[in-house]
PDB file of N, CA and C in Angstrom:
ATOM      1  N   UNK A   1     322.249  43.174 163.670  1.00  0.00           N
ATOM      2  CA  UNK A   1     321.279  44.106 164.223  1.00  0.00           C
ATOM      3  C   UNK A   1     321.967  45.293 164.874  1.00  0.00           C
ATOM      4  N   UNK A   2     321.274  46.389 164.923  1.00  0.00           N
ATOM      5  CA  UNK A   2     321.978  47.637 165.727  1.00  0.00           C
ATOM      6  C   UNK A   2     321.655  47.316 167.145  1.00  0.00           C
ATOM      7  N   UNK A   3     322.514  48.006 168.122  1.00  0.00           N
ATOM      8  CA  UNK A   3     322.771  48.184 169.140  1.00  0.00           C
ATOM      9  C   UNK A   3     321.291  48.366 170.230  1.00  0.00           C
ATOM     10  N   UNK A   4     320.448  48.929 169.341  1.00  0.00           N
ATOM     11  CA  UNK A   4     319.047  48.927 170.178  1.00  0.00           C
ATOM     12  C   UNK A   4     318.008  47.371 169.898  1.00  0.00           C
ATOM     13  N   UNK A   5     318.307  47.182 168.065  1.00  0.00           N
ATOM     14  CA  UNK A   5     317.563  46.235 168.162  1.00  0.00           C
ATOM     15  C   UNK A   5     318.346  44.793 169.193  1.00  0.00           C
ATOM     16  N   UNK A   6     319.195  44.532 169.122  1.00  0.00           N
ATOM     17  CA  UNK A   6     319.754  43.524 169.809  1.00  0.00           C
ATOM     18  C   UNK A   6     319.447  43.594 171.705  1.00  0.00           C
ATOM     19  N   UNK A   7     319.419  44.921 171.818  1.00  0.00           N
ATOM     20  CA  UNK A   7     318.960  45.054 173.374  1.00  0.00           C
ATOM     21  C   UNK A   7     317.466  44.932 173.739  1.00  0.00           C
ATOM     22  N   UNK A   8     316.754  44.867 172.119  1.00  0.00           N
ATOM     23  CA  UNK A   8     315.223  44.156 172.640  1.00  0.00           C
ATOM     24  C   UNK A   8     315.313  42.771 172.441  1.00  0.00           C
ATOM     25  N   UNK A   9     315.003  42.150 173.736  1.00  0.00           N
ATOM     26  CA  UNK A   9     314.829  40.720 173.493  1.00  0.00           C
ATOM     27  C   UNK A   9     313.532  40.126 172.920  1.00  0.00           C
ATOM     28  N   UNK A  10     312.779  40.944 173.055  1.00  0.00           N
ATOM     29  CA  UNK A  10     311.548  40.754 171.766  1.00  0.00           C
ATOM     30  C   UNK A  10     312.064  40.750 170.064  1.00  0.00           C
ATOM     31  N   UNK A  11     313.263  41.101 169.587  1.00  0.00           N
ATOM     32  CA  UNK A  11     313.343  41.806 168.489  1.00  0.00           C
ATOM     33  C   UNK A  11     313.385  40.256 167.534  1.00  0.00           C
ATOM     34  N   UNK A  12     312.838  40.227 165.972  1.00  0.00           N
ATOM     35  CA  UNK A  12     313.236  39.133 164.941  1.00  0.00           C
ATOM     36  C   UNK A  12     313.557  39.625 164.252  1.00  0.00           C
ATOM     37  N   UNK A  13     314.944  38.557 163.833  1.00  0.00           N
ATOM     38  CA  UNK A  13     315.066  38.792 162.098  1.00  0.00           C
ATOM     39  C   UNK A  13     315.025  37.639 161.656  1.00  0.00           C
ATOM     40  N   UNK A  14     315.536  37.865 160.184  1.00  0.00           N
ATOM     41  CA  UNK A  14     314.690  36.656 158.997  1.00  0.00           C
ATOM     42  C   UNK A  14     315.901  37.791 157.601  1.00  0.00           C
ATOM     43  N   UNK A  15     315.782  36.375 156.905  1.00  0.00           N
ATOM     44  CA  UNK A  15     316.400  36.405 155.549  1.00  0.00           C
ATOM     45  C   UNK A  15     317.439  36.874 155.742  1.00  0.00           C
ATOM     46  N   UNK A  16     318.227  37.847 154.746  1.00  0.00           N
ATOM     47  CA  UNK A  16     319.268  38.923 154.621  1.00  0.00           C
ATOM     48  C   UNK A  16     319.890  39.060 155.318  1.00  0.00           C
ATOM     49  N   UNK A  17     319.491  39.343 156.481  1.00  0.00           N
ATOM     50  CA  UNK A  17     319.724  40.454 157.664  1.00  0.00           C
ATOM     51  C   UNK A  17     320.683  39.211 158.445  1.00  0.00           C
ATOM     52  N   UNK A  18     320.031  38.195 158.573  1.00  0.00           N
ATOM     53  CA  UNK A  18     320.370  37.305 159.506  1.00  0.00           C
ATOM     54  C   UNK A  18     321.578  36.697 158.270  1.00  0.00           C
ATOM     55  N   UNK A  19     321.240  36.303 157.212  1.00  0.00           N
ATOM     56  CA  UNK A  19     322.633  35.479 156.395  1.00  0.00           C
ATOM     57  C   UNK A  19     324.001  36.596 156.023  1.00  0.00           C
ATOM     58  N   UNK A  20     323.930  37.777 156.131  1.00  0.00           N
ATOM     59  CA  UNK A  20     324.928  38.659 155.571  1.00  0.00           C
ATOM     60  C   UNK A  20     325.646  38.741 157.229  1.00  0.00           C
ATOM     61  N   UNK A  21     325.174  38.608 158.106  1.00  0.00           N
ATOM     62  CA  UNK A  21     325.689  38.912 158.830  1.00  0.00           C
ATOM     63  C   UNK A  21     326.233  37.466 160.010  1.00  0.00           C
ATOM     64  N   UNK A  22     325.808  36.398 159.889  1.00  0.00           N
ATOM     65  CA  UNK A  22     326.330  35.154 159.572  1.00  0.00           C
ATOM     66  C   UNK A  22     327.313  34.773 158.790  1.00  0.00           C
ATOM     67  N   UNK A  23     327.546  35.358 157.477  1.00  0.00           N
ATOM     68  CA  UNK A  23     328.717  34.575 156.432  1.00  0.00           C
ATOM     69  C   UNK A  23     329.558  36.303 156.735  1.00  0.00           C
ATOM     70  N   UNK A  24     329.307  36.659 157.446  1.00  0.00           N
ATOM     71  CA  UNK A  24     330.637  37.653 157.398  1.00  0.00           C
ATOM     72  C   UNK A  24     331.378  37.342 158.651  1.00  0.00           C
ATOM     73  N   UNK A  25     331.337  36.676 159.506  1.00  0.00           N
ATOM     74  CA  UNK A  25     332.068  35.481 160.621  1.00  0.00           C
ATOM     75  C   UNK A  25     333.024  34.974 159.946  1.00  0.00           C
ATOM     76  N   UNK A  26     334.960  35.243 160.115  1.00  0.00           N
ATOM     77  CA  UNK A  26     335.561  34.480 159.482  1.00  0.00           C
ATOM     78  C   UNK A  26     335.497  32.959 159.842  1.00  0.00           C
ATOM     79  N   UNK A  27     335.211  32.218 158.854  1.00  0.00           N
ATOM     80  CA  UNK A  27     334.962  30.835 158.590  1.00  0.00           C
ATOM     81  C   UNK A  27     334.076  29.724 158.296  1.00  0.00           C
ATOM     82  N   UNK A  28     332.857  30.713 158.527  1.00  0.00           N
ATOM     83  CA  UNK A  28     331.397  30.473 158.147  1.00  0.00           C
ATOM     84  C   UNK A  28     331.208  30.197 156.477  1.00  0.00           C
ATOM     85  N   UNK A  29     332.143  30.110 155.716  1.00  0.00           N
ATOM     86  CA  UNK A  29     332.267  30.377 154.511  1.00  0.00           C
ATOM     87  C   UNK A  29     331.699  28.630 153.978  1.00  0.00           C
ATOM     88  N   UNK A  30     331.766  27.443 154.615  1.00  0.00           N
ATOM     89  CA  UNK A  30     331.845  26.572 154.187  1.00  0.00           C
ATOM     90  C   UNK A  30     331.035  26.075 155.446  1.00  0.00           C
ATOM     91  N   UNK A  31     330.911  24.500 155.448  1.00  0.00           N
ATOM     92  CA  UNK A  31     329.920  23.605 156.561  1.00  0.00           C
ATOM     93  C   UNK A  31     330.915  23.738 157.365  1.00  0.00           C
ATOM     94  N   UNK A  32     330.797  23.284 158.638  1.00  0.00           N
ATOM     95  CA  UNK A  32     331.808  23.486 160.245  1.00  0.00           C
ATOM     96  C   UNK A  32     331.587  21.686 160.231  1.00  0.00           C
ATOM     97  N   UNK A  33     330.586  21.267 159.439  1.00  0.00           N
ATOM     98  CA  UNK A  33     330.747  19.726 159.625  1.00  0.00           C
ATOM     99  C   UNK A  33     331.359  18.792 158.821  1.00  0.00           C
ATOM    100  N   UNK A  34     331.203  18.623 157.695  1.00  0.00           N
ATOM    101  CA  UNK A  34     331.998  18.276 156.408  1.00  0.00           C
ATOM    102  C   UNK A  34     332.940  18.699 155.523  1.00  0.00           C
ATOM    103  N   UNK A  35     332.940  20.201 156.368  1.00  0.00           N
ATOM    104  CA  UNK A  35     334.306  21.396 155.901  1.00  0.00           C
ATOM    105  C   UNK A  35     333.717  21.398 154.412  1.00  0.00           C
ATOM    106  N   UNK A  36     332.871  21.043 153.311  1.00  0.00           N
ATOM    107  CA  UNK A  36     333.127  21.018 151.435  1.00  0.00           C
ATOM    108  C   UNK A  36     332.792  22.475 151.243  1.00  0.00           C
ATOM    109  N   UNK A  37     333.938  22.789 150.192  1.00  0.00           N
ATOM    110  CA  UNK A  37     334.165  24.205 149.912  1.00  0.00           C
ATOM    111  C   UNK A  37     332.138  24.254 149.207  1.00  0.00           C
ATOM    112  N   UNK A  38     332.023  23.391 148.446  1.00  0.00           N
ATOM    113  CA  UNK A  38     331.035  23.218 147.461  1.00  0.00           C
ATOM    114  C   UNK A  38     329.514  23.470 148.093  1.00  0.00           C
ATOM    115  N   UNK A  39     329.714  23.049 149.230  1.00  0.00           N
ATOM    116  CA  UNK A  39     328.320  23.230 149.890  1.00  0.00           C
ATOM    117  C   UNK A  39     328.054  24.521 150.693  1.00  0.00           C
ATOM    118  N   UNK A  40     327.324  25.033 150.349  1.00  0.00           N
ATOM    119  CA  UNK A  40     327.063  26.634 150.518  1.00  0.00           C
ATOM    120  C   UNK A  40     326.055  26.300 152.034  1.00  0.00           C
ATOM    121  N   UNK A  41     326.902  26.716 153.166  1.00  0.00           N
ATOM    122  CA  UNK A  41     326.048  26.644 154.138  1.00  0.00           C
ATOM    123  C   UNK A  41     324.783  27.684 154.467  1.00  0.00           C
ATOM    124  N   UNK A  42     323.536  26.946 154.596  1.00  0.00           N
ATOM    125  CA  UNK A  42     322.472  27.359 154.500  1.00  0.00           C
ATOM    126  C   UNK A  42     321.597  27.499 155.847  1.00  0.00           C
ATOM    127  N   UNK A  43     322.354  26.126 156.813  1.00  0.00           N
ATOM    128  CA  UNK A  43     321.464  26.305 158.212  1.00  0.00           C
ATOM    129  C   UNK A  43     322.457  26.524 159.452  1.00  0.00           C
ATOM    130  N   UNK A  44     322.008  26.822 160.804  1.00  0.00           N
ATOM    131  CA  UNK A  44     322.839  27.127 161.594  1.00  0.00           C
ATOM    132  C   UNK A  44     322.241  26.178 163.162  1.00  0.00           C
ATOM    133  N   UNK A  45     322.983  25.621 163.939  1.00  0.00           N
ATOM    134  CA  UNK A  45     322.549  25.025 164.788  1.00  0.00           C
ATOM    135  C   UNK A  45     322.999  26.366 166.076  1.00  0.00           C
ATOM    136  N   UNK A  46     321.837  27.187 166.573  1.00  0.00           N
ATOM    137  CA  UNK A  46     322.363  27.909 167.316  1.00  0.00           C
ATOM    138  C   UNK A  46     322.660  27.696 168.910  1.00  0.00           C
ATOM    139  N   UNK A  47     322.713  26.594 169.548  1.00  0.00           N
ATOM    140  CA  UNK A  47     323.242  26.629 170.581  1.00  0.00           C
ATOM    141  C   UNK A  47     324.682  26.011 170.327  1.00  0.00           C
ATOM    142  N   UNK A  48     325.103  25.389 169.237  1.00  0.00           N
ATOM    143  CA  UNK A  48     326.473  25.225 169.318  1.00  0.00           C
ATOM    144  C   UNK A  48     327.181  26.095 168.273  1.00  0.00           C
ATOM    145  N   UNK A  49     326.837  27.117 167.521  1.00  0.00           N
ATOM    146  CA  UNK A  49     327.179  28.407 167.211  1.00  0.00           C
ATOM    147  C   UNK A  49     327.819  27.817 165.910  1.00  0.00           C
ATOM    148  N   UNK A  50     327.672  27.223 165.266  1.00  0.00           N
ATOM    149  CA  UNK A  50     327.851  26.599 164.122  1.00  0.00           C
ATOM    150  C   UNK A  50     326.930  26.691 162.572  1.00  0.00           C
ATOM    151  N   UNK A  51     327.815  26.885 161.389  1.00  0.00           N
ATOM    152  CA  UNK A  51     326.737  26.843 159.938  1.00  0.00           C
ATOM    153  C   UNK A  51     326.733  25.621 159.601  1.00  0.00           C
ATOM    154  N   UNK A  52     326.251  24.905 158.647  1.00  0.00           N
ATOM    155  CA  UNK A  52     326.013  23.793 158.090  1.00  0.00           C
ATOM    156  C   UNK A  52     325.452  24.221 156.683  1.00  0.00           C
ATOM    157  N   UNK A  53     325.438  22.879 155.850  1.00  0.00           N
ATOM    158  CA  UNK A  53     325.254  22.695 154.444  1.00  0.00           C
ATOM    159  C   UNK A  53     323.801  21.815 154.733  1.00  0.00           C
ATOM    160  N   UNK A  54     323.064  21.765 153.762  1.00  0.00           N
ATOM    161  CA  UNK A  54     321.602  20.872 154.170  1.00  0.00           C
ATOM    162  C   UNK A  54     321.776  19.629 154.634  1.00  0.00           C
ATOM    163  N   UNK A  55     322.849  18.926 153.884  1.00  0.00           N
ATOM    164  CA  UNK A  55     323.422  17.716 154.209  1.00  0.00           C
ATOM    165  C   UNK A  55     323.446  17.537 155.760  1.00  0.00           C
ATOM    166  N   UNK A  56     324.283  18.634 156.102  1.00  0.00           N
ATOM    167  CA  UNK A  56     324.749  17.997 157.628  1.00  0.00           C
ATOM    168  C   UNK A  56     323.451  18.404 158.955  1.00  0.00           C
ATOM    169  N   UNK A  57     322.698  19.637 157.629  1.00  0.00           N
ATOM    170  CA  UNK A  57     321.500  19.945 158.908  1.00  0.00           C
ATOM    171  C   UNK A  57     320.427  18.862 159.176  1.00  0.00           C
ATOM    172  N   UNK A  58     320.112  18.090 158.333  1.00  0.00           N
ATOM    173  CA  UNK A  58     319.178  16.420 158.191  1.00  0.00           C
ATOM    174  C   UNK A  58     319.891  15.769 159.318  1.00  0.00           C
ATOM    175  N   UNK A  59     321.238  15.519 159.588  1.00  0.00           N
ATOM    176  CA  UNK A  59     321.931  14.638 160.537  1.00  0.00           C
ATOM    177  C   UNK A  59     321.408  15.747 162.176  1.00  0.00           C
ATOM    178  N   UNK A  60     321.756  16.838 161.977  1.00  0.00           N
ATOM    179  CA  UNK A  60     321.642  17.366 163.426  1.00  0.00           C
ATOM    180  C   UNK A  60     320.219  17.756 163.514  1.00  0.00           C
ATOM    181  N   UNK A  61     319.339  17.601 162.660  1.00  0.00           N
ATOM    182  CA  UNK A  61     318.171  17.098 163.210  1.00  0.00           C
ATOM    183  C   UNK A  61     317.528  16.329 163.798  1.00  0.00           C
ATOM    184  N   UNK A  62     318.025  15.048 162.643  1.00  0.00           N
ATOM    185  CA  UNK A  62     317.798  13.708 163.555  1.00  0.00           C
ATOM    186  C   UNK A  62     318.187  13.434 165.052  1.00  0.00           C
ATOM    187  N   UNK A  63     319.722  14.320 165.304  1.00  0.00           N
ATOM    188  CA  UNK A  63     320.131  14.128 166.521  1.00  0.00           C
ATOM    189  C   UNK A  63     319.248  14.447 167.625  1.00  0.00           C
ATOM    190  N   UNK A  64     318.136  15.451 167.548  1.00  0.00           N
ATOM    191  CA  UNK A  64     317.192  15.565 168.247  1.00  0.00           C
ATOM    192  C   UNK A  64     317.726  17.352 168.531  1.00  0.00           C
ATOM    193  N   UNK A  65     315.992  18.224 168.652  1.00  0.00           N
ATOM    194  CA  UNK A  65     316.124  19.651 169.547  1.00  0.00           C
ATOM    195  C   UNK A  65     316.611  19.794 170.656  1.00  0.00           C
ATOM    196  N   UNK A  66     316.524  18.346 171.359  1.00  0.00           N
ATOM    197  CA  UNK A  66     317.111  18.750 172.863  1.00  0.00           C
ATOM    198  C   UNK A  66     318.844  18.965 172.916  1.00  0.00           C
ATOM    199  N   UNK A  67     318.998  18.254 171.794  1.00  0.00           N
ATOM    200  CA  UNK A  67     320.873  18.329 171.403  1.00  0.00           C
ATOM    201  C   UNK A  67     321.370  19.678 170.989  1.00  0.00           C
ATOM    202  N   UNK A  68     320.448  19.670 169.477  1.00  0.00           N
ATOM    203  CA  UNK A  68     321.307  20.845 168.825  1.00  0.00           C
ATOM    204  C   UNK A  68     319.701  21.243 167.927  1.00  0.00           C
ATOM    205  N   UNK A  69     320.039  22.867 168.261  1.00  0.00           N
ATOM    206  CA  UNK A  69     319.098  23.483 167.778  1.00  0.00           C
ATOM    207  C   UNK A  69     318.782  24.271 166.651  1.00  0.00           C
ATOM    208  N   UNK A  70     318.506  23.727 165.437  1.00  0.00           N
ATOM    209  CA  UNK A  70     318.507  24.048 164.210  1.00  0.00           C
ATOM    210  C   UNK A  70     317.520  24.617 163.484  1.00  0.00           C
ATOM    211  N   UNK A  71     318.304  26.047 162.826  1.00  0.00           N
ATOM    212  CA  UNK A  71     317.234  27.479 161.958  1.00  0.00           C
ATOM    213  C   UNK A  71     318.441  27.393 160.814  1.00  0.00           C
ATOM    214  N   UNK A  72     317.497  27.436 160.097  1.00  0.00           N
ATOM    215  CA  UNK A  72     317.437  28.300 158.665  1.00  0.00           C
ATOM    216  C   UNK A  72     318.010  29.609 158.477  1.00  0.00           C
ATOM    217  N   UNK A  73     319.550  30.086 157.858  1.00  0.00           N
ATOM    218  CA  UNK A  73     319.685  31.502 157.948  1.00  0.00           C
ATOM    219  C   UNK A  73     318.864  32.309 157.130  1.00  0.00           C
ATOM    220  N   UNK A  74     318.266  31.335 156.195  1.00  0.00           N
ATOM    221  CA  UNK A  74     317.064  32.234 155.026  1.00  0.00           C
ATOM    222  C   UNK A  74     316.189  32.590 155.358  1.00  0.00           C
ATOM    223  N   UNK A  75     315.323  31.574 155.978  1.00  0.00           N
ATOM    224  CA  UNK A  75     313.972  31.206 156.267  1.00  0.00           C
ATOM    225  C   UNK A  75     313.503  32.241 157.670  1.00  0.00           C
ATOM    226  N   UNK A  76     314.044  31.094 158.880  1.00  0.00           N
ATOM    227  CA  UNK A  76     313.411  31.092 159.953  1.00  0.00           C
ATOM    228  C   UNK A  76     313.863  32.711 160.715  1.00  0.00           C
ATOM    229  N   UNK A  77     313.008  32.744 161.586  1.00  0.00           N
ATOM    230  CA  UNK A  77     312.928  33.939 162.626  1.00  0.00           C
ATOM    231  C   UNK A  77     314.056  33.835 163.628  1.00  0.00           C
ATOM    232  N   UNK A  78     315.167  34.720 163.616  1.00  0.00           N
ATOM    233  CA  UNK A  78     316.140  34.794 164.649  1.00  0.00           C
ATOM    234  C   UNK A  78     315.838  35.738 165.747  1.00  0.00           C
ATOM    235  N   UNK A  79     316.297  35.219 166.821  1.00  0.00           N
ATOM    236  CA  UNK A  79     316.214  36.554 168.141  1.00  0.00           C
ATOM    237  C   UNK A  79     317.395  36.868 167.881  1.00  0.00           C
ATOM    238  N   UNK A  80     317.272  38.056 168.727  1.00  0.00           N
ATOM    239  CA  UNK A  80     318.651  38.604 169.008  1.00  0.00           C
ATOM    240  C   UNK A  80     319.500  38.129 169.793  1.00  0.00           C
ATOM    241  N   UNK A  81     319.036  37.211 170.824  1.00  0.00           N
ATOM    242  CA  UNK A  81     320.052  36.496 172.022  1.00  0.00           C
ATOM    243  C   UNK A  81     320.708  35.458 170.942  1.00  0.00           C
ATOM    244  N   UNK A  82     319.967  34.751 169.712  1.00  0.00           N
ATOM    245  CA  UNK A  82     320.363  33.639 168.855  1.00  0.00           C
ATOM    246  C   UNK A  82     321.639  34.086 168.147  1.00  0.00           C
ATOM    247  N   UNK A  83     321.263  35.287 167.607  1.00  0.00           N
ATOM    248  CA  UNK A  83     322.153  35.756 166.717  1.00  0.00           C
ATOM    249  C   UNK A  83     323.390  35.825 167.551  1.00  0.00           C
ATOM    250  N   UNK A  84     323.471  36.254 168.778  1.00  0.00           N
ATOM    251  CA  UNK A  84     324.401  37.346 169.469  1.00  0.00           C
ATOM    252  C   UNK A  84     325.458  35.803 169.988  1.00  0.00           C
ATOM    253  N   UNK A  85     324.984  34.896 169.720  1.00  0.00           N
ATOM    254  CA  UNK A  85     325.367  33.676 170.352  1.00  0.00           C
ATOM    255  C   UNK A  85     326.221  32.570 169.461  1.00  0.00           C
ATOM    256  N   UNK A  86     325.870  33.143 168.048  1.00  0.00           N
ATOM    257  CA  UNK A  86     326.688  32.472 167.370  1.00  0.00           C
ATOM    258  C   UNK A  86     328.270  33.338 166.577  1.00  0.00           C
TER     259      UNK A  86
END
C-alpha cells in the first residue's frame, strides 16, 4: 500500500495487492512451516508474520484464533496494520 493508504487504519486490501506484495518478502517463497519448495504458499497467519501452504493453514486453524490468526493472501480483506506486521 502507499504511504497514505497504510496511514488509514480504515484502509482494505484483497487479492493482488496483498499477494505481490507478500511474496516479494525475501523468503516467503515457500511454507515457513514445512519449508516444501512445491507448495505454493497461499495463507498467512498474521500475528506471527508468517506464509503457509493450505496444508499447514488446516493445522493453524485447528490450533485455534486465539493462537494464530489466519487470512487468505487471495481471498480475504487485509488492513493495513495486518499487512504492515508481517
Amino acid at each position: 500500500p502507499s504511504a497514505a493508504e497504510a496511514a488509514d487504519p480504515s484502509a482494505s486490501f484483497c487479492g493482488e495487492q496483498v499477494e505481490a506484495q507478500l511474496l516479494a518478502i525475501p523468503g516467503n517463497s515457500r511454507c515457513a512451516d514445512c519449508v516444501t519448495k512445491n507448495a505454493f504458499p497461499a495463507w498467512a497467519s498474521t500475528n506471527f508474520g508468517t506464509i503457509f501452504c493450505i496444508r499447514c493453514s488446516g493445522v493453524h486453524r485447528k490450533i485455534g484464533a486465539h493462537v494464530t490468526k489466519v487470512l487468505s493472501i487471495k481471498i480475504d480483506n487485509w488492513s493495513a496494520t495486518q499487512l504492515a506486521l508481517m
